[in-house]
PDB file of N, CA and C in Angstrom:
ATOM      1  N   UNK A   1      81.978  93.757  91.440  1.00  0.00           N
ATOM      2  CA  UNK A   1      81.749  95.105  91.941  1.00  0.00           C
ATOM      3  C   UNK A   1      81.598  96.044  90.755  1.00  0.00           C
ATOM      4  N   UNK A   2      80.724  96.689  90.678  1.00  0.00           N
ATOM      5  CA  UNK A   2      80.430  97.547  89.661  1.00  0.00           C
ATOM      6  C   UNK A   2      80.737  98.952  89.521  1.00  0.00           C
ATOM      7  N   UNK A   3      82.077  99.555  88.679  1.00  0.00           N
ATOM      8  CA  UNK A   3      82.678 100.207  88.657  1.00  0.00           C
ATOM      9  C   UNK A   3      81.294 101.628  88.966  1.00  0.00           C
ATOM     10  N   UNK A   4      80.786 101.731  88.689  1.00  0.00           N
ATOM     11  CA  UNK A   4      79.751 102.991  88.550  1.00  0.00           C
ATOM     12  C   UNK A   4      79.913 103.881  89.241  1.00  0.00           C
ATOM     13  N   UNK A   5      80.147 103.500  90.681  1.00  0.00           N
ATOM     14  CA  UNK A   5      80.161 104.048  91.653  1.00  0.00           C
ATOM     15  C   UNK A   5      81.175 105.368  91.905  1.00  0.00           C
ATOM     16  N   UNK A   6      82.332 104.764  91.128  1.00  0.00           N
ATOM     17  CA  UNK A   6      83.491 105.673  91.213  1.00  0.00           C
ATOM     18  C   UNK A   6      83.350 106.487  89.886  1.00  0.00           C
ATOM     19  N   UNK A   7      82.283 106.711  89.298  1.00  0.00           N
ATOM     20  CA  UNK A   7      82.558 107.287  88.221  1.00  0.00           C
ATOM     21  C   UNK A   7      81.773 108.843  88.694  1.00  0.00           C
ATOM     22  N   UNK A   8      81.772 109.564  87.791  1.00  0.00           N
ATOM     23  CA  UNK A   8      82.180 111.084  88.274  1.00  0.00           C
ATOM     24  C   UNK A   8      83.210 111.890  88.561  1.00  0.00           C
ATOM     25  N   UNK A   9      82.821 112.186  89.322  1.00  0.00           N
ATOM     26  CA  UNK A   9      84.608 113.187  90.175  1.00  0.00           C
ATOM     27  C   UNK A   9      85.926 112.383  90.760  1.00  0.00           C
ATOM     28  N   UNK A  10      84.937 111.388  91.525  1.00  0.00           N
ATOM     29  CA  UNK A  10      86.036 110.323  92.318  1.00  0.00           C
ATOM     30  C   UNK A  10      87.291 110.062  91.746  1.00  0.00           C
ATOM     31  N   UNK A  11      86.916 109.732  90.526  1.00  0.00           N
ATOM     32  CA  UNK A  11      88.315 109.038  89.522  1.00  0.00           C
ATOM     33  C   UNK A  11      89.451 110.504  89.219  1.00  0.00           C
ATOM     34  N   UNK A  12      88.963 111.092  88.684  1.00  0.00           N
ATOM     35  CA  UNK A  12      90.200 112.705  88.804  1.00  0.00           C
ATOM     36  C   UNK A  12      90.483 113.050  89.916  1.00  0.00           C
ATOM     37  N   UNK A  13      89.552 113.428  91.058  1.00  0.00           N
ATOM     38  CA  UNK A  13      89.772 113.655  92.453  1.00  0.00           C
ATOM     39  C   UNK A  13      90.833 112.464  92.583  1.00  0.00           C
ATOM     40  N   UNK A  14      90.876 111.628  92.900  1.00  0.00           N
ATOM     41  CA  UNK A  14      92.305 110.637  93.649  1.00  0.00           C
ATOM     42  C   UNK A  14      93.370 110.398  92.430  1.00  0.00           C
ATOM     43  N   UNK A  15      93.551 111.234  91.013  1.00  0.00           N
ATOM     44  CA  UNK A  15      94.220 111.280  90.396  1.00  0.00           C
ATOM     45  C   UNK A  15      95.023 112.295  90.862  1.00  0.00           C
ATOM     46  N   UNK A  16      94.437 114.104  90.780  1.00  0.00           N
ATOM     47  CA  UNK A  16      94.854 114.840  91.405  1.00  0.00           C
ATOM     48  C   UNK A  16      95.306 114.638  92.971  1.00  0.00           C
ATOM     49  N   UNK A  17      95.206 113.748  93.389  1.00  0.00           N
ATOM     50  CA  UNK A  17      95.399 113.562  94.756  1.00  0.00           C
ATOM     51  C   UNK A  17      96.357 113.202  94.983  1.00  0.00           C
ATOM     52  N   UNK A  18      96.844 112.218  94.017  1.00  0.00           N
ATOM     53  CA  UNK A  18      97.971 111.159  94.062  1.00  0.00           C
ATOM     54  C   UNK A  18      99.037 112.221  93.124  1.00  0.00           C
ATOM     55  N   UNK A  19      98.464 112.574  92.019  1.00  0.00           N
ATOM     56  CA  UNK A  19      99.756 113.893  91.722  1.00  0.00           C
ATOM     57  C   UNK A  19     100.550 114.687  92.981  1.00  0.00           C
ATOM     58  N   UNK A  20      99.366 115.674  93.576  1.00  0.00           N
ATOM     59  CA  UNK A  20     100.164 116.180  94.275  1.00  0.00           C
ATOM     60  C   UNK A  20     100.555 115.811  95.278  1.00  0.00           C
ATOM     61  N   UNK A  21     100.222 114.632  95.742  1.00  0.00           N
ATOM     62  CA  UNK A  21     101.457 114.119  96.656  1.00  0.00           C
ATOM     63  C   UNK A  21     102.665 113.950  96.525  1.00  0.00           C
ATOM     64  N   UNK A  22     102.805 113.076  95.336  1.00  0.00           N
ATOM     65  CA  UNK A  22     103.774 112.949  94.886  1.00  0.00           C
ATOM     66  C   UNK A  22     104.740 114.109  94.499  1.00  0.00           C
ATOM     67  N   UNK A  23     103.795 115.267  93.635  1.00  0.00           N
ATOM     68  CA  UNK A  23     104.302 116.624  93.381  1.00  0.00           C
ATOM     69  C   UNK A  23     105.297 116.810  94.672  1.00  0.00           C
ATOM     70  N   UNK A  24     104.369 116.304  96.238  1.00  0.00           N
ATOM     71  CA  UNK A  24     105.431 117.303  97.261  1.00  0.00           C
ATOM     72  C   UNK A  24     106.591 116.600  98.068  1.00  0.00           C
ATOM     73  N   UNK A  25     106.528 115.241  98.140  1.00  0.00           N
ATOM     74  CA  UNK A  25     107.637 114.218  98.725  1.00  0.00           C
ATOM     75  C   UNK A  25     108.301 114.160  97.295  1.00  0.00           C
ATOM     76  N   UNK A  26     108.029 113.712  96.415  1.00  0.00           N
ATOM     77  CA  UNK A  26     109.031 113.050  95.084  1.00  0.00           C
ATOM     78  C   UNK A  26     108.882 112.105  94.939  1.00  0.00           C
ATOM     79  N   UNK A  27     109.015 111.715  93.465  1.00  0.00           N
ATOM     80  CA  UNK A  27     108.865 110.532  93.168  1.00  0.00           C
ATOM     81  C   UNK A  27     109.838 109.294  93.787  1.00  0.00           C
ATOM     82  N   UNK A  28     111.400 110.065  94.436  1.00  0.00           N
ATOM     83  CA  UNK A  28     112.365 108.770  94.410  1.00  0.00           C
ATOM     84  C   UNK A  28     111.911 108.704  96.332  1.00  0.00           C
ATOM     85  N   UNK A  29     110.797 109.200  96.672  1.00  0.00           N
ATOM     86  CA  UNK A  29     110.452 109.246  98.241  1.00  0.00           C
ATOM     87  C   UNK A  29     109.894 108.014  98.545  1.00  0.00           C
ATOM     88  N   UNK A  30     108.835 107.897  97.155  1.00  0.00           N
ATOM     89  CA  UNK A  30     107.765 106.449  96.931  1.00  0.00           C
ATOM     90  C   UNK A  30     108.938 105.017  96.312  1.00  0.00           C
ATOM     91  N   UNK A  31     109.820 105.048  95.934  1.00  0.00           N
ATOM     92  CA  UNK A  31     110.395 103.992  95.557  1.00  0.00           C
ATOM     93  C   UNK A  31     110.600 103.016  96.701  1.00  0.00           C
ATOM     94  N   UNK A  32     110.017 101.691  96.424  1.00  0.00           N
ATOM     95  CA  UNK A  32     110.433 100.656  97.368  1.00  0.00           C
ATOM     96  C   UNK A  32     110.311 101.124  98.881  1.00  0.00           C
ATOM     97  N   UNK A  33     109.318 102.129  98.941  1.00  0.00           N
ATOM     98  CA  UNK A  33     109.214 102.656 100.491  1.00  0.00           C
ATOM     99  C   UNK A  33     108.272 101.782 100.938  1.00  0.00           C
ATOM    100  N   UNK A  34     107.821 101.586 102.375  1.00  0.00           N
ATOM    101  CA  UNK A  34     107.161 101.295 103.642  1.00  0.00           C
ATOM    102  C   UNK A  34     105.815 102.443 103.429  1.00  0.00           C
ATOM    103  N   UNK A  35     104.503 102.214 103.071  1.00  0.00           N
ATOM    104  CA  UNK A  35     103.063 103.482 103.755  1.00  0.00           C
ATOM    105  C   UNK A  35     102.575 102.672 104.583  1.00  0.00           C
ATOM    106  N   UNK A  36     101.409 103.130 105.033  1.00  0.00           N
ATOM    107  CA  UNK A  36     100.407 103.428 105.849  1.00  0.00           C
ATOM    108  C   UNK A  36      99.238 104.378 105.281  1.00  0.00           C
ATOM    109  N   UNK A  37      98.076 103.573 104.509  1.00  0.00           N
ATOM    110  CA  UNK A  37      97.104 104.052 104.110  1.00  0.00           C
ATOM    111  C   UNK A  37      95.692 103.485 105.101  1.00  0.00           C
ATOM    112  N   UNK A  38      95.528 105.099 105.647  1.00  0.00           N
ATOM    113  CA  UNK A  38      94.416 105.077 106.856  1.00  0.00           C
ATOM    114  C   UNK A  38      93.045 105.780 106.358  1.00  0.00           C
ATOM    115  N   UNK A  39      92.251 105.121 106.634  1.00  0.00           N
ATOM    116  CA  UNK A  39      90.771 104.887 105.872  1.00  0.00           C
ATOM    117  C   UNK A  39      90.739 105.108 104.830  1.00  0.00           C
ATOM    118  N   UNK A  40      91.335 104.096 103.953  1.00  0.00           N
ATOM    119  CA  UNK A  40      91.884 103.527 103.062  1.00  0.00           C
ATOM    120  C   UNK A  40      90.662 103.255 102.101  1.00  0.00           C
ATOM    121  N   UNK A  41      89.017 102.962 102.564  1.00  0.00           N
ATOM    122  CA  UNK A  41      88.154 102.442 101.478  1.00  0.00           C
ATOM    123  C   UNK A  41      88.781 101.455 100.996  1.00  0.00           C
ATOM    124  N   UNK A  42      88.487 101.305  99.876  1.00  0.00           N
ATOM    125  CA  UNK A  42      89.517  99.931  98.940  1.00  0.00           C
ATOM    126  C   UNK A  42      90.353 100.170  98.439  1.00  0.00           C
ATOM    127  N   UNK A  43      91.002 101.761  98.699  1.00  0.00           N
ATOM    128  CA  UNK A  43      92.526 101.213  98.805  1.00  0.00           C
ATOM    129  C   UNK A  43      93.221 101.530  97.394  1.00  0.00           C
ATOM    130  N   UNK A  44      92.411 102.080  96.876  1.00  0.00           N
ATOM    131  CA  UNK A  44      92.562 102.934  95.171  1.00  0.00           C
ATOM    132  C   UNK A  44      94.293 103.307  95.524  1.00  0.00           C
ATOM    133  N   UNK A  45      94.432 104.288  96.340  1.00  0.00           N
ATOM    134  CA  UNK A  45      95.234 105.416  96.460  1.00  0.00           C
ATOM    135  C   UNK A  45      96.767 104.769  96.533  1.00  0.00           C
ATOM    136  N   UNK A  46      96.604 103.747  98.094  1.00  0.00           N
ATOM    137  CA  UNK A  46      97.537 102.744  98.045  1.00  0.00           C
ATOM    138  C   UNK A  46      98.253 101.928  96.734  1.00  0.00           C
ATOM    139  N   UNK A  47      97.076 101.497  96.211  1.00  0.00           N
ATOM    140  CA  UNK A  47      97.178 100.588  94.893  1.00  0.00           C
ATOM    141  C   UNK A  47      98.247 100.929  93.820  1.00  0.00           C
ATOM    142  N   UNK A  48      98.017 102.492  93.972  1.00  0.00           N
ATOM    143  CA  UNK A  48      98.296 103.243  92.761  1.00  0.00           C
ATOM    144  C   UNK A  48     100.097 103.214  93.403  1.00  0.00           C
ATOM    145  N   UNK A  49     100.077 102.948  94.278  1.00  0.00           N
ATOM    146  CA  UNK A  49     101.495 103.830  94.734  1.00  0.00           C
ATOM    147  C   UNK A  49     101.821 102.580  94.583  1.00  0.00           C
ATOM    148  N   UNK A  50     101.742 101.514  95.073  1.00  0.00           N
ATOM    149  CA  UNK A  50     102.509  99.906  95.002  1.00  0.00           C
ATOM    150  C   UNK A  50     102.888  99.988  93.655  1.00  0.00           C
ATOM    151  N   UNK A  51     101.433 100.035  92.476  1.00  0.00           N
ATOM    152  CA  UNK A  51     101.675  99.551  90.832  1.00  0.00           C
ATOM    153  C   UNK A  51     102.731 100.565  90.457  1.00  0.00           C
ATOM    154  N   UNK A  52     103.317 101.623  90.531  1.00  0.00           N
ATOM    155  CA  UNK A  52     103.864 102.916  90.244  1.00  0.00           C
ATOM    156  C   UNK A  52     105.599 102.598  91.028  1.00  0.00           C
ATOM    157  N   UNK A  53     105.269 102.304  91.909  1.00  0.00           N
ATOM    158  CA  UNK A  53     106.477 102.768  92.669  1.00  0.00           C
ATOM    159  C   UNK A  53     107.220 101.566  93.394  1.00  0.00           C
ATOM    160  N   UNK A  54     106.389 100.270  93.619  1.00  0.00           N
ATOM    161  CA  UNK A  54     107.062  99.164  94.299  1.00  0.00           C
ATOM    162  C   UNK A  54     106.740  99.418  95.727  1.00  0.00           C
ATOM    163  N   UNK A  55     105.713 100.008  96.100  1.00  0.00           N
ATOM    164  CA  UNK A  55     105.772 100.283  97.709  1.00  0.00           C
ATOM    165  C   UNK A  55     105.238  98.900  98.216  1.00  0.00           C
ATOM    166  N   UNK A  56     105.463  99.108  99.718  1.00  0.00           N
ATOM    167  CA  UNK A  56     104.796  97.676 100.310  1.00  0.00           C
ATOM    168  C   UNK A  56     104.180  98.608 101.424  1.00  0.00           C
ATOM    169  N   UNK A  57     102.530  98.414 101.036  1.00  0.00           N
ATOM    170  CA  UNK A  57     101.959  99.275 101.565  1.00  0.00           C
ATOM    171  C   UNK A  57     100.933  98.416 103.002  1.00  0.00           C
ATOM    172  N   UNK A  58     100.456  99.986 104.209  1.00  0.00           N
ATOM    173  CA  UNK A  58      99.514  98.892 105.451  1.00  0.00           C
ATOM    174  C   UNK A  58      97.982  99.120 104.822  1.00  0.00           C
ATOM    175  N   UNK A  59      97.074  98.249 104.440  1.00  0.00           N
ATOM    176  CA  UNK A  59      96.027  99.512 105.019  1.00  0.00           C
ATOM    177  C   UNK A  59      94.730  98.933 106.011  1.00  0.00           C
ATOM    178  N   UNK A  60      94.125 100.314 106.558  1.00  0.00           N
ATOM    179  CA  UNK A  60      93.362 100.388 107.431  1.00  0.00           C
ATOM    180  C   UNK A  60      92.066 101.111 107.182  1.00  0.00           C
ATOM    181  N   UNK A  61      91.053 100.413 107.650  1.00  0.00           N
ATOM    182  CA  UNK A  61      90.108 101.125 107.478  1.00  0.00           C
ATOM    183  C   UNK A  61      88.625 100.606 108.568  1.00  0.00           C
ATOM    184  N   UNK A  62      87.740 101.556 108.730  1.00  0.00           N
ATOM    185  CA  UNK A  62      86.856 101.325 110.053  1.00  0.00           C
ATOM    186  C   UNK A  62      85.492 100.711 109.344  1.00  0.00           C
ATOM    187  N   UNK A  63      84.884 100.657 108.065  1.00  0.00           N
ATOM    188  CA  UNK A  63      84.042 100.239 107.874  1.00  0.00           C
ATOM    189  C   UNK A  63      83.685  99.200 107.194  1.00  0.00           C
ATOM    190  N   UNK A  64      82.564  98.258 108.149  1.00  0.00           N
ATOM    191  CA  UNK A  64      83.110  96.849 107.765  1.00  0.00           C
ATOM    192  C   UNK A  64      82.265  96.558 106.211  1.00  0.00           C
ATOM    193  N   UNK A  65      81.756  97.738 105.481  1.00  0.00           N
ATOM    194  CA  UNK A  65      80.980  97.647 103.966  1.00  0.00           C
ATOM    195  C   UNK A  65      82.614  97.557 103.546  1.00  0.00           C
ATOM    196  N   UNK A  66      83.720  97.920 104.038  1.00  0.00           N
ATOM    197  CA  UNK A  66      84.500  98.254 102.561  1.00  0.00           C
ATOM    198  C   UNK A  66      85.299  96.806 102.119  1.00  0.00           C
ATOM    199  N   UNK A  67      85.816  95.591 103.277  1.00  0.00           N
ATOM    200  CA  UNK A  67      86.502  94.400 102.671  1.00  0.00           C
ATOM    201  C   UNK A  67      86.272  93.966 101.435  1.00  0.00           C
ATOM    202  N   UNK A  68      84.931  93.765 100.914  1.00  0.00           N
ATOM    203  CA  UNK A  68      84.974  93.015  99.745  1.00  0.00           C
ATOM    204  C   UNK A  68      85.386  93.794  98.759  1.00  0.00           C
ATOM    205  N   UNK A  69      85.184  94.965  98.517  1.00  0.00           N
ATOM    206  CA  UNK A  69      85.550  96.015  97.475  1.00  0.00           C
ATOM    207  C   UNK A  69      86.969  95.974  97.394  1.00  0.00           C
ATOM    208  N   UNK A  70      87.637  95.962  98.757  1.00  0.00           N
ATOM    209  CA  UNK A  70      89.069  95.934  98.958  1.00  0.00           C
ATOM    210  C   UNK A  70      89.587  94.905  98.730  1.00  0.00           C
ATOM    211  N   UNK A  71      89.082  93.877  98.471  1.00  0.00           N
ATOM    212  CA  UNK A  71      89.569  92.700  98.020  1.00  0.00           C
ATOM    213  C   UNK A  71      89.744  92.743  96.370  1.00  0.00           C
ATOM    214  N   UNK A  72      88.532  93.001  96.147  1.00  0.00           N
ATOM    215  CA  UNK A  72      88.653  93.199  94.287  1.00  0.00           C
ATOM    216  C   UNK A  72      89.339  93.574  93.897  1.00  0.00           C
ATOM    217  N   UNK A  73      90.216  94.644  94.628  1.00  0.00           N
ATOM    218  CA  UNK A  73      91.020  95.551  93.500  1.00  0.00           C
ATOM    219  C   UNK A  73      92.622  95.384  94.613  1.00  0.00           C
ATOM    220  N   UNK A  74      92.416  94.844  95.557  1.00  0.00           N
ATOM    221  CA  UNK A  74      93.469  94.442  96.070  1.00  0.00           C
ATOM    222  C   UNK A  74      93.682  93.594  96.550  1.00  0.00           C
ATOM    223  N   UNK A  75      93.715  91.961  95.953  1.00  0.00           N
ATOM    224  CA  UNK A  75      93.515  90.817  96.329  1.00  0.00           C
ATOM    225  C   UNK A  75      95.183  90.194  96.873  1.00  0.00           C
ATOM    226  N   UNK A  76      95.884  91.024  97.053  1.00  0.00           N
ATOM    227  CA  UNK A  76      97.394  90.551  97.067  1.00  0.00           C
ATOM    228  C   UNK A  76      97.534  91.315  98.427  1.00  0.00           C
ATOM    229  N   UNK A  77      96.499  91.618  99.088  1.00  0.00           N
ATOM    230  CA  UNK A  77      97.105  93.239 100.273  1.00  0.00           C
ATOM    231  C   UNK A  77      96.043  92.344 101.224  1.00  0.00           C
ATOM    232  N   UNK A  78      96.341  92.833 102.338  1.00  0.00           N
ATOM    233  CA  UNK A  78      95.682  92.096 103.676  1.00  0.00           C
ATOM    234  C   UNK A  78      94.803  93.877 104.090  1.00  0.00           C
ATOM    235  N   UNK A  79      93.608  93.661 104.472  1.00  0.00           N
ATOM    236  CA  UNK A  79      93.145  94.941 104.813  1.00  0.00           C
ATOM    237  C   UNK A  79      92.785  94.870 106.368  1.00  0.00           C
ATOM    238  N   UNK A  80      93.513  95.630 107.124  1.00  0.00           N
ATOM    239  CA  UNK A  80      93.321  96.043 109.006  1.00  0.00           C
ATOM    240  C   UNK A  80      91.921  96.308 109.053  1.00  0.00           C
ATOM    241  N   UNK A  81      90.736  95.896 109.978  1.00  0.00           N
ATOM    242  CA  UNK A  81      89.432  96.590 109.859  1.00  0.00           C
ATOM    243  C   UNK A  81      89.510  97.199 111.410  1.00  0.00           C
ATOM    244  N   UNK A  82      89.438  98.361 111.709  1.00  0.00           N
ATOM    245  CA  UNK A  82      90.057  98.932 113.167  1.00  0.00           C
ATOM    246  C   UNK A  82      88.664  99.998 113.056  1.00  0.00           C
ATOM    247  N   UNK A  83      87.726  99.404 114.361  1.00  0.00           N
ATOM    248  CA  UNK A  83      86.432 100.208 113.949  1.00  0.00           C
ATOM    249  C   UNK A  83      86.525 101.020 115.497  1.00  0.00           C
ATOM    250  N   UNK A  84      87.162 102.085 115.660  1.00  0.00           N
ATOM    251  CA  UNK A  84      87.190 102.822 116.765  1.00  0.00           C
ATOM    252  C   UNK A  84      85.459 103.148 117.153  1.00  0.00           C
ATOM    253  N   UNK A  85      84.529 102.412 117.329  1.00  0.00           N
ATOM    254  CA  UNK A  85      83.770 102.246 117.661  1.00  0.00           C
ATOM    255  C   UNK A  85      83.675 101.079 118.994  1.00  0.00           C
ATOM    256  N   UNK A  86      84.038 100.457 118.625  1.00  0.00           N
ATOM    257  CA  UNK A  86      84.413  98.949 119.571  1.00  0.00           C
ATOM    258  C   UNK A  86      85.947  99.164 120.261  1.00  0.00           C
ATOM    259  N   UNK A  87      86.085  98.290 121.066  1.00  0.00           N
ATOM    260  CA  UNK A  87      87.551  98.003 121.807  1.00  0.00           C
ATOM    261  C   UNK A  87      88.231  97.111 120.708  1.00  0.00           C
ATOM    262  N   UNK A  88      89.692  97.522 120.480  1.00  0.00           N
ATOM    263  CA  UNK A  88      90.322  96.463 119.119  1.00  0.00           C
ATOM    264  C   UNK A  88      90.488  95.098 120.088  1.00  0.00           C
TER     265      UNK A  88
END
Protein backbone atom coordinates (compact mmCIF):
# COMPACT_ATOMS: atom_id res chain seq x y z
CA UNK A 1 0.00 0.00 0.00
CA UNK A 2 1.49 3.14 -0.91
CA UNK A 3 1.87 5.58 1.74
CA UNK A 4 1.09 8.72 -0.68
CA UNK A 5 -2.16 8.83 -0.09
CA UNK A 6 -2.00 9.96 3.46
CA UNK A 7 0.41 12.45 2.79
CA UNK A 8 -0.66 16.10 3.05
CA UNK A 9 -2.92 17.21 5.80
CA UNK A 10 -4.16 13.69 6.75
CA UNK A 11 -1.02 12.85 8.77
CA UNK A 12 -1.20 16.23 11.23
CA UNK A 13 -4.99 16.23 10.98
CA UNK A 14 -5.22 12.64 12.99
CA UNK A 15 -2.16 13.82 14.97
CA UNK A 16 -4.04 16.83 16.19
CA UNK A 17 -6.90 14.63 16.53
CA UNK A 18 -5.47 12.13 18.66
CA UNK A 19 -3.85 15.07 20.86
CA UNK A 20 -6.89 16.50 21.66
CA UNK A 21 -8.58 13.69 22.61
CA UNK A 22 -6.45 12.69 24.69
CA UNK A 23 -5.95 16.50 25.81
CA UNK A 24 -9.81 15.93 27.06
CA UNK A 25 -10.29 12.26 28.73
CA UNK A 26 -6.41 11.90 29.89
CA UNK A 27 -3.91 10.05 29.30
CA UNK A 28 -4.47 7.49 32.47
CA UNK A 29 -8.38 7.22 30.68
CA UNK A 30 -6.51 5.33 27.56
CA UNK A 31 -4.41 2.95 29.74
CA UNK A 32 -5.27 -0.71 29.23
CA UNK A 33 -8.87 0.55 28.38
CA UNK A 34 -11.65 -1.27 26.15
CA UNK A 35 -12.54 1.43 22.47
CA UNK A 36 -14.67 1.23 19.85
CA UNK A 37 -13.32 2.81 16.69
CA UNK A 38 -16.37 3.48 14.22
CA UNK A 39 -15.55 4.14 10.59
CA UNK A 40 -12.43 3.42 11.45
CA UNK A 41 -10.80 3.40 7.58
CA UNK A 42 -7.63 1.48 8.50
CA UNK A 43 -7.69 2.26 11.67
CA UNK A 44 -4.64 4.87 11.98
CA UNK A 45 -6.40 6.46 15.03
CA UNK A 46 -7.11 3.13 16.87
CA UNK A 47 -3.53 1.98 16.14
CA UNK A 48 -2.12 4.90 17.67
CA UNK A 49 -4.02 4.42 20.93
CA UNK A 50 -3.19 0.46 21.28
CA UNK A 51 0.88 1.38 20.38
CA UNK A 52 0.67 4.39 23.09
CA UNK A 53 -1.50 3.18 25.66
CA UNK A 54 -2.09 -0.77 25.65
CA UNK A 55 -5.73 -0.42 24.58
CA UNK A 56 -7.60 -3.44 23.20
CA UNK A 57 -9.37 -1.81 20.67
CA UNK A 58 -13.14 -2.83 18.22
CA UNK A 59 -13.05 -1.57 14.88
CA UNK A 60 -15.74 -0.97 12.41
CA UNK A 61 -16.14 0.23 9.32
CA UNK A 62 -18.84 0.25 6.16
CA UNK A 63 -16.59 0.24 3.19
CA UNK A 64 -15.64 -2.80 1.71
CA UNK A 65 -12.29 -0.69 -0.27
CA UNK A 66 -10.93 -0.29 3.29
CA UNK A 67 -9.92 -4.30 4.63
CA UNK A 68 -6.81 -4.59 2.88
CA UNK A 69 -5.38 -1.22 3.93
CA UNK A 70 -6.62 -2.25 7.39
CA UNK A 71 -4.84 -5.15 7.35
CA UNK A 72 -1.42 -3.53 6.51
CA UNK A 73 -1.16 -1.46 9.23
CA UNK A 74 -3.22 -3.59 11.47
CA UNK A 75 -2.51 -7.11 10.92
CA UNK A 76 -2.96 -8.17 14.70
CA UNK A 77 -6.78 -6.43 14.88
CA UNK A 78 -9.82 -8.21 13.31
CA UNK A 79 -11.79 -5.41 11.28
CA UNK A 80 -16.12 -5.51 11.66
CA UNK A 81 -17.27 -4.61 7.92
CA UNK A 82 -21.05 -3.37 8.94
CA UNK A 83 -22.32 -1.79 5.58
CA UNK A 84 -25.68 -0.18 6.77
CA UNK A 85 -26.56 -0.43 3.31
CA UNK A 86 -27.50 -4.18 3.41
CA UNK A 87 -29.25 -6.17 6.36
CA UNK A 88 -26.12 -7.35 8.82
Amino acid sequence: MSTAQFEGGYIPWRETRIKKIVSVMGEGFFKDATGLELGCGYGHTGRELIDRFNCKMTFADGRPTHPAGFAKINPDQELMLLDQDKPW
